[in-house]
C-alpha atoms as a PDB file:
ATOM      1  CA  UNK A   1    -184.307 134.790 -41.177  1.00  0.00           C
ATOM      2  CA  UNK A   2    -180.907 136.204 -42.335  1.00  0.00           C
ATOM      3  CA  UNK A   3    -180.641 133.335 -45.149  1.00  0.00           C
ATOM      4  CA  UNK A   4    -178.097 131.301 -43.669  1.00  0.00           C
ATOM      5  CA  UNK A   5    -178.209 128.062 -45.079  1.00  0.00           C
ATOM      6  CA  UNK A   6    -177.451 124.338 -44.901  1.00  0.00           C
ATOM      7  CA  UNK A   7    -176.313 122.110 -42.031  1.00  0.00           C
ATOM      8  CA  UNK A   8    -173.654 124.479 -40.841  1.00  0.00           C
ATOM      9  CA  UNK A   9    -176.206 127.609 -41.537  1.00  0.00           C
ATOM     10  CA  UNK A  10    -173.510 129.599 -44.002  1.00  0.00           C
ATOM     11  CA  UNK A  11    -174.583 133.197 -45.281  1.00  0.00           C
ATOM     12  CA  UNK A  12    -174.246 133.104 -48.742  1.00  0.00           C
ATOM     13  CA  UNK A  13    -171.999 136.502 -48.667  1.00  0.00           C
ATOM     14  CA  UNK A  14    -169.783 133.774 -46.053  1.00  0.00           C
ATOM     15  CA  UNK A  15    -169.821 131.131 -48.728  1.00  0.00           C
ATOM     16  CA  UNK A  16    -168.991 133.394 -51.583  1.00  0.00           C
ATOM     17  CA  UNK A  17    -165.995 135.046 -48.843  1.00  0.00           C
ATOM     18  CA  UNK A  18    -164.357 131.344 -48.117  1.00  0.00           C
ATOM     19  CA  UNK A  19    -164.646 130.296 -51.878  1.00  0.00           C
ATOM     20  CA  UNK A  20    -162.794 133.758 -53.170  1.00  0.00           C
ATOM     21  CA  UNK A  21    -160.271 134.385 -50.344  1.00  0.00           C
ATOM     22  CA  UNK A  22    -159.604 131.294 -48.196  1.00  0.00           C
ATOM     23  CA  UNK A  23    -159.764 128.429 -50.178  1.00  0.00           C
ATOM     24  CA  UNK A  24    -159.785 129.582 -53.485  1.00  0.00           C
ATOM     25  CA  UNK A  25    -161.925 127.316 -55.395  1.00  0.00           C
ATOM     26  CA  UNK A  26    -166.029 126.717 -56.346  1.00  0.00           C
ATOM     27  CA  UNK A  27    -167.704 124.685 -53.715  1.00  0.00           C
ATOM     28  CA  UNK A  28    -170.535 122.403 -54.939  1.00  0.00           C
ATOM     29  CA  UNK A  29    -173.586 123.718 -53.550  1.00  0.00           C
ATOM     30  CA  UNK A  30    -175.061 120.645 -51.383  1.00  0.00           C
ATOM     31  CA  UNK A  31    -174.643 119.293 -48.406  1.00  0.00           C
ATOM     32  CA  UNK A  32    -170.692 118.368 -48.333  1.00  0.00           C
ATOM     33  CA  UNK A  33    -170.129 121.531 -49.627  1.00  0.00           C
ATOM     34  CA  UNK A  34    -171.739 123.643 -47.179  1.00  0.00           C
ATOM     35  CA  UNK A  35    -169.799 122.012 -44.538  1.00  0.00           C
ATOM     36  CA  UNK A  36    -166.619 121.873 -46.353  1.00  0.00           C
ATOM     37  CA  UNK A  37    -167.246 125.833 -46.235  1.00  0.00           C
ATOM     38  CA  UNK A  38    -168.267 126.046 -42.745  1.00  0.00           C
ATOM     39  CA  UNK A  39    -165.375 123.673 -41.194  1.00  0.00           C
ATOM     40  CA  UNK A  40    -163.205 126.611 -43.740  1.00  0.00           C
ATOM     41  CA  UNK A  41    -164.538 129.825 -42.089  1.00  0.00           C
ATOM     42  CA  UNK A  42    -164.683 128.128 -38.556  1.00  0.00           C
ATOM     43  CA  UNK A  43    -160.994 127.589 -39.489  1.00  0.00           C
ATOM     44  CA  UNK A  44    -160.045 130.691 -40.242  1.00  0.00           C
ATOM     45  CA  UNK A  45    -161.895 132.563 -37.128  1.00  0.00           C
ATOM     46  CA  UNK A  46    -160.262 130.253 -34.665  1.00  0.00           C
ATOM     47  CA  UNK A  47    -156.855 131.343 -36.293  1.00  0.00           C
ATOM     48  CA  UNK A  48    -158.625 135.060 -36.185  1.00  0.00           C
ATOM     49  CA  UNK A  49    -158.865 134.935 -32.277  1.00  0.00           C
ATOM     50  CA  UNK A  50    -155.970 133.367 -31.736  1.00  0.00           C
ATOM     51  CA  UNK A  51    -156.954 130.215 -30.873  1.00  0.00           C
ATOM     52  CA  UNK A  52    -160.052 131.556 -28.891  1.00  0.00           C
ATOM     53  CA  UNK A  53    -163.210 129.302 -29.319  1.00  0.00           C
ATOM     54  CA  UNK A  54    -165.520 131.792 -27.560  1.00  0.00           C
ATOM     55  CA  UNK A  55    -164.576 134.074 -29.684  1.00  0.00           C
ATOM     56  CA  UNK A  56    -164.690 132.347 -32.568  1.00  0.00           C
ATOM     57  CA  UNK A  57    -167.755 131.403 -32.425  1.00  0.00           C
ATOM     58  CA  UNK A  58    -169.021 134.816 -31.801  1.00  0.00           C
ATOM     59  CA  UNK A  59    -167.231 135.387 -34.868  1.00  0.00           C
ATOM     60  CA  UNK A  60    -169.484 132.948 -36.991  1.00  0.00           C
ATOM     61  CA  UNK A  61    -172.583 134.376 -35.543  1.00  0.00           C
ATOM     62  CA  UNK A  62    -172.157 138.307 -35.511  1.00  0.00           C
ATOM     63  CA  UNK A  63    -169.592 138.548 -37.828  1.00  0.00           C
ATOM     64  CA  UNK A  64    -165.476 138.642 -37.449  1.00  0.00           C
ATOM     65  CA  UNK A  65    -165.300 142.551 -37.941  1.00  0.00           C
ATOM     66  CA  UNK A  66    -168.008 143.047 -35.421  1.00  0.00           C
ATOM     67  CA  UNK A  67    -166.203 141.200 -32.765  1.00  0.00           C
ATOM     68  CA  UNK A  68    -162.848 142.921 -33.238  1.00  0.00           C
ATOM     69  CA  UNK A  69    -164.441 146.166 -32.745  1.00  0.00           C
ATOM     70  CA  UNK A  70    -166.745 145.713 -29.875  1.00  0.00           C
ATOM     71  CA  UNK A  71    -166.212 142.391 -28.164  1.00  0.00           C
ATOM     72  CA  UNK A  72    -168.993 140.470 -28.128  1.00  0.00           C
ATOM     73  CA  UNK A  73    -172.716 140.963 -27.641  1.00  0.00           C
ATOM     74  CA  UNK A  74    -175.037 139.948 -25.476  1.00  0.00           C
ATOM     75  CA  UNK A  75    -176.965 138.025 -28.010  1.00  0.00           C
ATOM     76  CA  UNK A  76    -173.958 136.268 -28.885  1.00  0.00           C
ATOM     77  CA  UNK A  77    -172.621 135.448 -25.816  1.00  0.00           C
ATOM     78  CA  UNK A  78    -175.635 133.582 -25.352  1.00  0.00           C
ATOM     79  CA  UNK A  79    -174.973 131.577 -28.859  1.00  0.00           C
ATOM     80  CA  UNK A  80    -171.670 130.822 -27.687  1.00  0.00           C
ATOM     81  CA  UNK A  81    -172.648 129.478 -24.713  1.00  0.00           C
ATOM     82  CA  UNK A  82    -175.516 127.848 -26.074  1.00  0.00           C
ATOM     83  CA  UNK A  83    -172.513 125.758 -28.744  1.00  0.00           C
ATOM     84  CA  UNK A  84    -170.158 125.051 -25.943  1.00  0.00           C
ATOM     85  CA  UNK A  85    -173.074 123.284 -23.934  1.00  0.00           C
ATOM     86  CA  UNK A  86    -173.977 121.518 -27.147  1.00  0.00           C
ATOM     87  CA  UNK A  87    -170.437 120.407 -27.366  1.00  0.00           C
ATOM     88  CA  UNK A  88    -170.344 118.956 -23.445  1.00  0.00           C
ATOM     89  CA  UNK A  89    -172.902 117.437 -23.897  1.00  0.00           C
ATOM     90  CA  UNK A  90    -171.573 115.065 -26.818  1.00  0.00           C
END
């Protein structure tokens, strides 16, 4: 509903971030693209947090700035959880 799209579900405002200030380049819009810019941003929160999955991924979903400031929230902790599960079980 926020207009995330793709496989890895990338806000555009994300896409146009990553293409400006991390990698520096146009992405093609399609599928390789979108998860040459998601593996990009995932790659820059987990250097973010140090490292920290948990809170990189809280990161992705309620944004980097939010997560600085106020840890992260309940609706997110549940994402994160949610993705690490997904992860044991592959």
């Amino acid at each position: 509903s926020v207009g995330a799209q793709g496989v890895m579900q990338v806000l555009p405002a994300t896409w146009a971030y990553v293409e400006g200030s991390l990698i520096g380049h146009a992405v093609q819009h399609d599928a390789d693209g979108n998860v040459e810019v998601g593996i990009a941003y995932l790659h820059h929160l987990l250097g973010a947090f140090g490292g920290n999955e948990r809170l990189a991924l809280g990161g992705w979903y309620q944004g980097e700035r939010a997560v600085k400031a106020a840890g992260l929230f309940k609706v997110s902790k549940v994402f994160v959880a949610n993705v690490l599960a997904l992860r044991e079980r592959m």
